[in-house]
C-alpha atoms as a PDB file:
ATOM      1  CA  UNK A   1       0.000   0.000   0.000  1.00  0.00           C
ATOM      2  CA  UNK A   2       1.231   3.598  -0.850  1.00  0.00           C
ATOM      3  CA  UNK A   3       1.870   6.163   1.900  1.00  0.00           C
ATOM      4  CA  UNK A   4      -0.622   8.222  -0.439  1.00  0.00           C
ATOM      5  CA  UNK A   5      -3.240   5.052   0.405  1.00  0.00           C
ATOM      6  CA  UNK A   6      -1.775   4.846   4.079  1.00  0.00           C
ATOM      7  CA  UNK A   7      -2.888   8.609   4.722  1.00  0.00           C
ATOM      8  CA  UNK A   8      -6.025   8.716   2.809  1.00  0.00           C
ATOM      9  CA  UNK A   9      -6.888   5.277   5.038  1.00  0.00           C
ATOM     10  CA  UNK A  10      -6.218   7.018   8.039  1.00  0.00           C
ATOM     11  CA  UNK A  11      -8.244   9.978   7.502  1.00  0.00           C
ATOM     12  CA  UNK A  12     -11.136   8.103   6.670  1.00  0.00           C
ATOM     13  CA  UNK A  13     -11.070   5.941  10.057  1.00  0.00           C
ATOM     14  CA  UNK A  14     -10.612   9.262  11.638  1.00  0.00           C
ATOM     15  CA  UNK A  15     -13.825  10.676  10.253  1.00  0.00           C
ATOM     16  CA  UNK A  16     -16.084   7.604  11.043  1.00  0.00           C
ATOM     17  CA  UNK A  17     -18.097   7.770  14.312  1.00  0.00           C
ATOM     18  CA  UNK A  18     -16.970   5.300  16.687  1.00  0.00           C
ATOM     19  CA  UNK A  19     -19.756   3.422  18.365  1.00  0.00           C
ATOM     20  CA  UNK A  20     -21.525   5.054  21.160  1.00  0.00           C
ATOM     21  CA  UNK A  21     -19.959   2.963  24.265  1.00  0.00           C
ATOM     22  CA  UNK A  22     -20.974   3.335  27.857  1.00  0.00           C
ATOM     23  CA  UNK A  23     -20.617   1.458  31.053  1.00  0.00           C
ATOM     24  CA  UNK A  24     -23.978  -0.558  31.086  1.00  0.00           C
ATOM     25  CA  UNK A  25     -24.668  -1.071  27.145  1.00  0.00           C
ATOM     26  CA  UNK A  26     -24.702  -4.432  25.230  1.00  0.00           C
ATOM     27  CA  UNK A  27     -21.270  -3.792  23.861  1.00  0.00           C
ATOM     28  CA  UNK A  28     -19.417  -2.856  27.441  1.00  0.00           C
ATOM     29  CA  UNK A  29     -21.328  -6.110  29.162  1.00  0.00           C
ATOM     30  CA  UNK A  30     -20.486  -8.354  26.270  1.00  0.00           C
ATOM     31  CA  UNK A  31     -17.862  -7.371  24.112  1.00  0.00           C
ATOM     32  CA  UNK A  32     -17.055 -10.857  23.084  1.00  0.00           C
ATOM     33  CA  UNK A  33     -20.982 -11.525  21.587  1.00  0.00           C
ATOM     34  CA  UNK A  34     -20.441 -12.521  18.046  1.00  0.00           C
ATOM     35  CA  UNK A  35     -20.590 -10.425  14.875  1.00  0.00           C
ATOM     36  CA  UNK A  36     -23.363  -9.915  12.620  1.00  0.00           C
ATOM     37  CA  UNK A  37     -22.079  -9.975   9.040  1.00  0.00           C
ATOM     38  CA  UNK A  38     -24.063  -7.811   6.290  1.00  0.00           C
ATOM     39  CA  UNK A  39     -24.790 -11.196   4.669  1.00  0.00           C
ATOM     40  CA  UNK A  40     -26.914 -12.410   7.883  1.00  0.00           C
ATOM     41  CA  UNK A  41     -28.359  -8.524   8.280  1.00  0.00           C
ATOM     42  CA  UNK A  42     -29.479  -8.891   4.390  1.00  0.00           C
ATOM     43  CA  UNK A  43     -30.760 -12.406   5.361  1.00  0.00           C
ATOM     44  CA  UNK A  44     -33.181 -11.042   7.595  1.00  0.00           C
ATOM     45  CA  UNK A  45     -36.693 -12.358   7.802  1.00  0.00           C
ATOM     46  CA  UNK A  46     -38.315  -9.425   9.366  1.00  0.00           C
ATOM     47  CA  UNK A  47     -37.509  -7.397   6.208  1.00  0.00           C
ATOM     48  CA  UNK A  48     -39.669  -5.357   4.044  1.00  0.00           C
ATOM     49  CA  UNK A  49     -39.680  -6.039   0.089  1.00  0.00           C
ATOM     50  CA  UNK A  50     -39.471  -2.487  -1.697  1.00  0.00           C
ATOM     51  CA  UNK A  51     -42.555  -3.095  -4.237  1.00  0.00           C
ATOM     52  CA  UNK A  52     -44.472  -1.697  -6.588  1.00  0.00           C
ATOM     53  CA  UNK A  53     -47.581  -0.476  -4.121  1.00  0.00           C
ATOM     54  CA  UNK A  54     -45.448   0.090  -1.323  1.00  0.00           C
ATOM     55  CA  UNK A  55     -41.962   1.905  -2.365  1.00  0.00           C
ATOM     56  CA  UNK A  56     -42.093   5.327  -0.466  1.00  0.00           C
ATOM     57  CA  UNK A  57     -40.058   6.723   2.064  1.00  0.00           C
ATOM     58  CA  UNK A  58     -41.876   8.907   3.987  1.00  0.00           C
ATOM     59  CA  UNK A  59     -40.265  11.808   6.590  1.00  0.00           C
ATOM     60  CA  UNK A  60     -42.599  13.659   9.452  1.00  0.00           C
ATOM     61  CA  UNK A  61     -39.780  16.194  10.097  1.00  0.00           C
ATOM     62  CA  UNK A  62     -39.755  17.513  13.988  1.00  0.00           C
ATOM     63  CA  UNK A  63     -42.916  19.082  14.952  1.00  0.00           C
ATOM     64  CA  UNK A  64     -43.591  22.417  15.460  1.00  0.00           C
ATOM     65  CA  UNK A  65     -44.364  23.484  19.187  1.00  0.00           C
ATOM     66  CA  UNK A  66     -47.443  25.563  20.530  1.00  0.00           C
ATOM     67  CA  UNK A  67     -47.820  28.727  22.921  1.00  0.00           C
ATOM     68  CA  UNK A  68     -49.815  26.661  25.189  1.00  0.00           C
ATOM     69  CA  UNK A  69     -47.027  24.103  25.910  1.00  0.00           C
ATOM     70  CA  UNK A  70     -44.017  26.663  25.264  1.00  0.00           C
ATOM     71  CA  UNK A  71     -42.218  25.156  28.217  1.00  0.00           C
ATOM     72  CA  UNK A  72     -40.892  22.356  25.234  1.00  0.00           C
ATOM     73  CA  UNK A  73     -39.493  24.855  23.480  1.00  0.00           C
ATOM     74  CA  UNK A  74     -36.472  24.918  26.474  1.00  0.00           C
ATOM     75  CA  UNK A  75     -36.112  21.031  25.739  1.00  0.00           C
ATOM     76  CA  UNK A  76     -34.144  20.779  22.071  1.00  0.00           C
ATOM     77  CA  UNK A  77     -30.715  22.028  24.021  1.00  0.00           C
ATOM     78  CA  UNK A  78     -28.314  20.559  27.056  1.00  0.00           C
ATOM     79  CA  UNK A  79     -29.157  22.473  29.875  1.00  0.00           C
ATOM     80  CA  UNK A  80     -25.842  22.320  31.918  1.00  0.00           C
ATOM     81  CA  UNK A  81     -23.608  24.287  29.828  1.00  0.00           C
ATOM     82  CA  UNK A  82     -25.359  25.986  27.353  1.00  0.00           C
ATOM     83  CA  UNK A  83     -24.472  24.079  24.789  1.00  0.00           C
ATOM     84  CA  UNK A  84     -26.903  24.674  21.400  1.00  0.00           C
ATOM     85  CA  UNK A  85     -27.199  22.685  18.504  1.00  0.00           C
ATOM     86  CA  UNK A  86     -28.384  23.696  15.325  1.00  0.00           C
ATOM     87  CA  UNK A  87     -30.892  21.496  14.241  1.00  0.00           C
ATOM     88  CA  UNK A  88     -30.747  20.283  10.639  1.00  0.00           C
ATOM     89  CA  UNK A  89     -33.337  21.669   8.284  1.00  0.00           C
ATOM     90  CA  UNK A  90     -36.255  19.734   6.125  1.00  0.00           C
ATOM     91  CA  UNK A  91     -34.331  20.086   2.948  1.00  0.00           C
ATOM     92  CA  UNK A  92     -30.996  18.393   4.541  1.00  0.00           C
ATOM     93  CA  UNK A  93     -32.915  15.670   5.858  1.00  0.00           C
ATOM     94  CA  UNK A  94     -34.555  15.303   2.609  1.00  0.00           C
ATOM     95  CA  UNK A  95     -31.625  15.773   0.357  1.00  0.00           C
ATOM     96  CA  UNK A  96     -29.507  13.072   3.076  1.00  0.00           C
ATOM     97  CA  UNK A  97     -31.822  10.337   2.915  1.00  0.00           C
ATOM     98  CA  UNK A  98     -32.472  10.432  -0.566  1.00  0.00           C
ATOM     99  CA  UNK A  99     -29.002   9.931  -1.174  1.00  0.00           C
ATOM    100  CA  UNK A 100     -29.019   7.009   1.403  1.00  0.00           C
ATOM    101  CA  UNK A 101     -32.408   5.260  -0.189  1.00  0.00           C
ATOM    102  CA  UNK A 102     -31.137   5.779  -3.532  1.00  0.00           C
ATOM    103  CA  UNK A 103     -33.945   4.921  -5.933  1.00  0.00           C
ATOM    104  CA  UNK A 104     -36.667   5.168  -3.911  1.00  0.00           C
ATOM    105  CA  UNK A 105     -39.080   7.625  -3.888  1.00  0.00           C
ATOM    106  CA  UNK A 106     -38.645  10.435  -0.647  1.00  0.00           C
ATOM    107  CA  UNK A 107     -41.577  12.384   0.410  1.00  0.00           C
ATOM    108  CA  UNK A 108     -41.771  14.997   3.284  1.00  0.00           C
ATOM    109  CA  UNK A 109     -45.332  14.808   5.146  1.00  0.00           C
ATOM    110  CA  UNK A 110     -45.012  18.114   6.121  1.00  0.00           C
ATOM    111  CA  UNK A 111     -49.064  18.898   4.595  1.00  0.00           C
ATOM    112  CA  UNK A 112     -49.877  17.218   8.070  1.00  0.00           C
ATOM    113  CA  UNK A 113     -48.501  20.154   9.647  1.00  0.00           C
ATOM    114  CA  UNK A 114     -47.360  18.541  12.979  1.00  0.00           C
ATOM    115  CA  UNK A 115     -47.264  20.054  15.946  1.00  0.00           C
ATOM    116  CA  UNK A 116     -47.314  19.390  19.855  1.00  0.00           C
ATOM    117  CA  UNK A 117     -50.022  21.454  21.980  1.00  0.00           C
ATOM    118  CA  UNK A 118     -52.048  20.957  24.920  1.00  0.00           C
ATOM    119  CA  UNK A 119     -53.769  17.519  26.260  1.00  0.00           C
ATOM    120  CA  UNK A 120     -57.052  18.552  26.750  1.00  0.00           C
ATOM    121  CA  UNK A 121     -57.876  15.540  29.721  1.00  0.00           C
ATOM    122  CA  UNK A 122     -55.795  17.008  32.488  1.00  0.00           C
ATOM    123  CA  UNK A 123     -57.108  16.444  36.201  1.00  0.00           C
ATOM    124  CA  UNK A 124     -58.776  19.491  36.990  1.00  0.00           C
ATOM    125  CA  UNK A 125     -56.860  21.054  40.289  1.00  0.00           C
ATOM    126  CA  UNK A 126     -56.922  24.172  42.380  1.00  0.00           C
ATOM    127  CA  UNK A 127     -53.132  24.373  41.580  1.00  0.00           C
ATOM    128  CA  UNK A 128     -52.132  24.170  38.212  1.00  0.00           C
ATOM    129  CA  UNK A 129     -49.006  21.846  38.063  1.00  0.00           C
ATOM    130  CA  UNK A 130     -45.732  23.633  36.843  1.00  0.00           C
ATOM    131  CA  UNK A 131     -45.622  20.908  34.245  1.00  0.00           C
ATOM    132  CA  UNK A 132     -48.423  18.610  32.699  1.00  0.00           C
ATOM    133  CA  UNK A 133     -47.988  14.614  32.857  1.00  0.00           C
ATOM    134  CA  UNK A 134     -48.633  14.367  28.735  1.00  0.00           C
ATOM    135  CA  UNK A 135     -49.067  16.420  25.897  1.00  0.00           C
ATOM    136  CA  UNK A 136     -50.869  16.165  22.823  1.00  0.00           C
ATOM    137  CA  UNK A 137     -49.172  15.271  18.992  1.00  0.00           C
ATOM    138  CA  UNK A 138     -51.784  16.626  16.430  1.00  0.00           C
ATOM    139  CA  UNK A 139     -51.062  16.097  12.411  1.00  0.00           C
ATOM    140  CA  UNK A 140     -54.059  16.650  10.277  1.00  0.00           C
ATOM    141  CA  UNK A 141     -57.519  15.963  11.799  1.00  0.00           C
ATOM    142  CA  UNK A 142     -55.404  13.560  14.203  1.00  0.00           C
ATOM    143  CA  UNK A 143     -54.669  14.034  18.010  1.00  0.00           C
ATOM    144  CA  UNK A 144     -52.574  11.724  20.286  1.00  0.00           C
ATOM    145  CA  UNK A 145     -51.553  11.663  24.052  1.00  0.00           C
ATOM    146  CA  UNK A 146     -47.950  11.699  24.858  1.00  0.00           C
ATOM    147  CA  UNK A 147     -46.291  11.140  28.163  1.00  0.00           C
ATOM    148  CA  UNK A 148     -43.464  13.374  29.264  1.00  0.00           C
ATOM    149  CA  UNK A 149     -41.401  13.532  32.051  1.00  0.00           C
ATOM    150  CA  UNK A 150     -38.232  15.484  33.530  1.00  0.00           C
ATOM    151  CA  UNK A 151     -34.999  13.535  32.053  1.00  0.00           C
ATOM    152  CA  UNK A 152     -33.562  11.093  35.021  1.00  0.00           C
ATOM    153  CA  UNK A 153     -29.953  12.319  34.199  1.00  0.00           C
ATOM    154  CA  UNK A 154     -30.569  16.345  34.171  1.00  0.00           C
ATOM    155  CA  UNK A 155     -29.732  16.629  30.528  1.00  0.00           C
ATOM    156  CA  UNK A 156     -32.243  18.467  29.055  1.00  0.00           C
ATOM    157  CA  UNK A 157     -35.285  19.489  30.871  1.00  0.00           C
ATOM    158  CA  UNK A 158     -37.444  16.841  29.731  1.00  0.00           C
ATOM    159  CA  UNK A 159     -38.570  13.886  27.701  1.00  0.00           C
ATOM    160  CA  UNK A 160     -41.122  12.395  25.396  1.00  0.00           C
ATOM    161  CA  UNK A 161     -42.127   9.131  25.571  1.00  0.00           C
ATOM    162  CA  UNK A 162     -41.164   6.449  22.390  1.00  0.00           C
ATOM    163  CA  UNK A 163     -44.277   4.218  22.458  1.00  0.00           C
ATOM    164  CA  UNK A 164     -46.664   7.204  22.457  1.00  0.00           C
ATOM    165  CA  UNK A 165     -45.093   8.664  19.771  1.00  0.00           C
ATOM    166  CA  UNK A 166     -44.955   5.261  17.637  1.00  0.00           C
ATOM    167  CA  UNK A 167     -48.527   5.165  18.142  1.00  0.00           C
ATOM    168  CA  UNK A 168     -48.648   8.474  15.984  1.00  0.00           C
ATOM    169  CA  UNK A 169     -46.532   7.553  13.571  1.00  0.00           C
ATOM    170  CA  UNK A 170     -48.496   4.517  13.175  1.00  0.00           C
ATOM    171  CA  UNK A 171     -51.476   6.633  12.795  1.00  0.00           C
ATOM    172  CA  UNK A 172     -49.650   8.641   9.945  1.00  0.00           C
ATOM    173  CA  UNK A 173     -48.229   5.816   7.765  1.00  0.00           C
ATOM    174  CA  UNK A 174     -49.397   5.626   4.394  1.00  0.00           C
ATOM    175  CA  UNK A 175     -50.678   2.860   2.862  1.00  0.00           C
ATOM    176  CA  UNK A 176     -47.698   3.152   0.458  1.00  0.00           C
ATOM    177  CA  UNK A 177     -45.098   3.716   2.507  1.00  0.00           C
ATOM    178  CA  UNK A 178     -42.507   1.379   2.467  1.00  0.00           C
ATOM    179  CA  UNK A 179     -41.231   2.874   5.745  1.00  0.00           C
ATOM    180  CA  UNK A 180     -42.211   6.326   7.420  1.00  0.00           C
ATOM    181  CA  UNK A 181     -39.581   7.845  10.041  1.00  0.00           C
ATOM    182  CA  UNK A 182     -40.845  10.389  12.480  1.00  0.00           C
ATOM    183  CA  UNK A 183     -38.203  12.802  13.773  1.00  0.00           C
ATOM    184  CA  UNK A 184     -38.315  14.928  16.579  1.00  0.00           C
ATOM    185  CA  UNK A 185     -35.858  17.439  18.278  1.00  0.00           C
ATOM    186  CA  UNK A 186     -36.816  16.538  22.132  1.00  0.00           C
ATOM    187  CA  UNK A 187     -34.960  13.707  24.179  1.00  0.00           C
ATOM    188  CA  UNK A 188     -36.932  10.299  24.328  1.00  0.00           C
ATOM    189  CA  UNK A 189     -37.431   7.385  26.608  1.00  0.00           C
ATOM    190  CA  UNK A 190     -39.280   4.225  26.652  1.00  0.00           C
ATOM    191  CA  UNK A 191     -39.670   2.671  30.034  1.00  0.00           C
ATOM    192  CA  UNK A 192     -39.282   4.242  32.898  1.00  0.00           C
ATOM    193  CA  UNK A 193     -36.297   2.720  34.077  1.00  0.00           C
ATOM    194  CA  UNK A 194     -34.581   4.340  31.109  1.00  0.00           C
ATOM    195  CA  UNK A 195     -32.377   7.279  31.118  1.00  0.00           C
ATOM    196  CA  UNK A 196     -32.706   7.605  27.414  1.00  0.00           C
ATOM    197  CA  UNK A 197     -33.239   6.288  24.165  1.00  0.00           C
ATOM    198  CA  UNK A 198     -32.294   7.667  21.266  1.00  0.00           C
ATOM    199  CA  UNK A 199     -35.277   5.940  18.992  1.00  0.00           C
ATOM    200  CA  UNK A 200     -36.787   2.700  17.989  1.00  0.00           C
ATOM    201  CA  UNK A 201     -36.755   0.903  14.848  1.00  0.00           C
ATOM    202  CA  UNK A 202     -40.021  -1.750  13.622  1.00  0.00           C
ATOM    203  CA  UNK A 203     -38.567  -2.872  10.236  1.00  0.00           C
ATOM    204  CA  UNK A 204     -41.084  -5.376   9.982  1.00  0.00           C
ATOM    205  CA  UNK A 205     -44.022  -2.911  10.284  1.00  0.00           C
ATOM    206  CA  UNK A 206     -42.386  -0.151   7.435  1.00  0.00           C
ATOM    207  CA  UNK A 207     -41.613   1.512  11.360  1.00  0.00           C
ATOM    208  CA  UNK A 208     -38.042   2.853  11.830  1.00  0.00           C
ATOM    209  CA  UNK A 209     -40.209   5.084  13.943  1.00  0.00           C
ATOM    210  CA  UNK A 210     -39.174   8.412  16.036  1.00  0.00           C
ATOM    211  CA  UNK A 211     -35.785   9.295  16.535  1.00  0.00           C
ATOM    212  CA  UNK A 212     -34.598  12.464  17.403  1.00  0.00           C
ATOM    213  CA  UNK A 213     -31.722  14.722  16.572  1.00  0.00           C
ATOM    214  CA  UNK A 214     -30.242  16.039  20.093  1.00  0.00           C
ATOM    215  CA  UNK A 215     -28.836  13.047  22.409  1.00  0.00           C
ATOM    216  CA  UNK A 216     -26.635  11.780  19.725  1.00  0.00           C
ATOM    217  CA  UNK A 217     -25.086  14.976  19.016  1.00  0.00           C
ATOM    218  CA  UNK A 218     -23.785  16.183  22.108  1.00  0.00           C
ATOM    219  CA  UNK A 219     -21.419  14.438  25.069  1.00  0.00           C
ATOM    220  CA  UNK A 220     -22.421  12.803  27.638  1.00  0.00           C
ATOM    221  CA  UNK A 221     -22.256  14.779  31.004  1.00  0.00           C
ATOM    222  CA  UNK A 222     -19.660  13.453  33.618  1.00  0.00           C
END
């Protein structure tokens, strides 16, 4: 191999995210747990046939947030040091995974006009709480509840629950879709012993489901 190879090598394993390894996760527990090779990943049973009637990749881009629950708007950014990320537009997310699903068919969903506002069903009280147990995801005619809570590790102010918002994005997914991906700019988590999760992917139901942009982006506090 040249030195002209040697360096060009080396700058490309320099520019590759390393995995995302903490004390507690699969890979720290079990580092020795065998391999999957992309020949047993494309062997997959669980995996969705592009076809004719269902070829469409479909993106809800990161919903837009209301007066009435204005508190999320403090969520997209790390609240220990100040730290703010720019959040990638529509068109970049577009123009990304069109590139990455090359020759299929990408569509925005942004004529559903998402956006998080008020759950209606609160308890009634004589003290209003300083922050609601759930709030509401509304695209079209649709509405759905969606827990939140503060986030365990102090991160960022709070959190959205994963399974609530699947159970949107289910509501959303075309009947042509050959898989729909629901972003979101707030921190997630799925059970309650979690600190964090960073999305959820259903392959077998045209899910890769929410994700969203802001854990993965910034370090990990001490």
């Amino acid at each position: 191999m040249s030195s002209n190879s040697t360096l060009h090598c080396t700058h490309l394993s320099a520019s590759v995210t390393s995995p995302l390894l903490l004390p507690g996760d699969d890979l720290s527990e079990d580092p020795e747990y065998p391999p999957q090779s992309f020949q047993e990943w494309l062997d997959e049973e669980d995996r969705n046939p592009v076809s004719a009637k269902r070829k469409t990749v479909y993106v809800v881009t990161a919903p837009d947030i209301e007066d009435d629950v204005q508190f999320m708007r403090a969520w997209d950014n790390r609240l220990a040091d100040g730290h703010h990320v720019t959040q990638p537009s529509a068109e970049a997310i577009l123009d990304y995974l069109q590139a990455f699903y090359h020759g299929l068919p990408v569509k925005s969903l942004s004529r559903l006009s998402p956006a998080f506002t008020a759950w209606d069903e609160e308890p009634k009280t004589k003290r209003k709480p300083c922050q609601p147990k759930y709030v509401a995801l509304k695209f079209g005619k649709e509405c759905v509840r969606i827990r939140i809570r503060p986030s365990p590790d102090g991160v960022f102010g709070g959190q959205l629950n994963l399974d609530d918002l699947l159970d949107a994005a289910i509501a959303i997914l075309p009947k042509d879709a050959y898989v729909l991906l629901l972003l979101v700019n707030q921190d997630l988590y799925e059970d309650e012993d979690d600190e964090f999760v960073c999305g959820r992917a259903y392959g077998a139901n045209s899910m890769p489901g929410p994700h969203h942009t802001v854990r993965t982006s910034l370090p990990r506090a001490a």
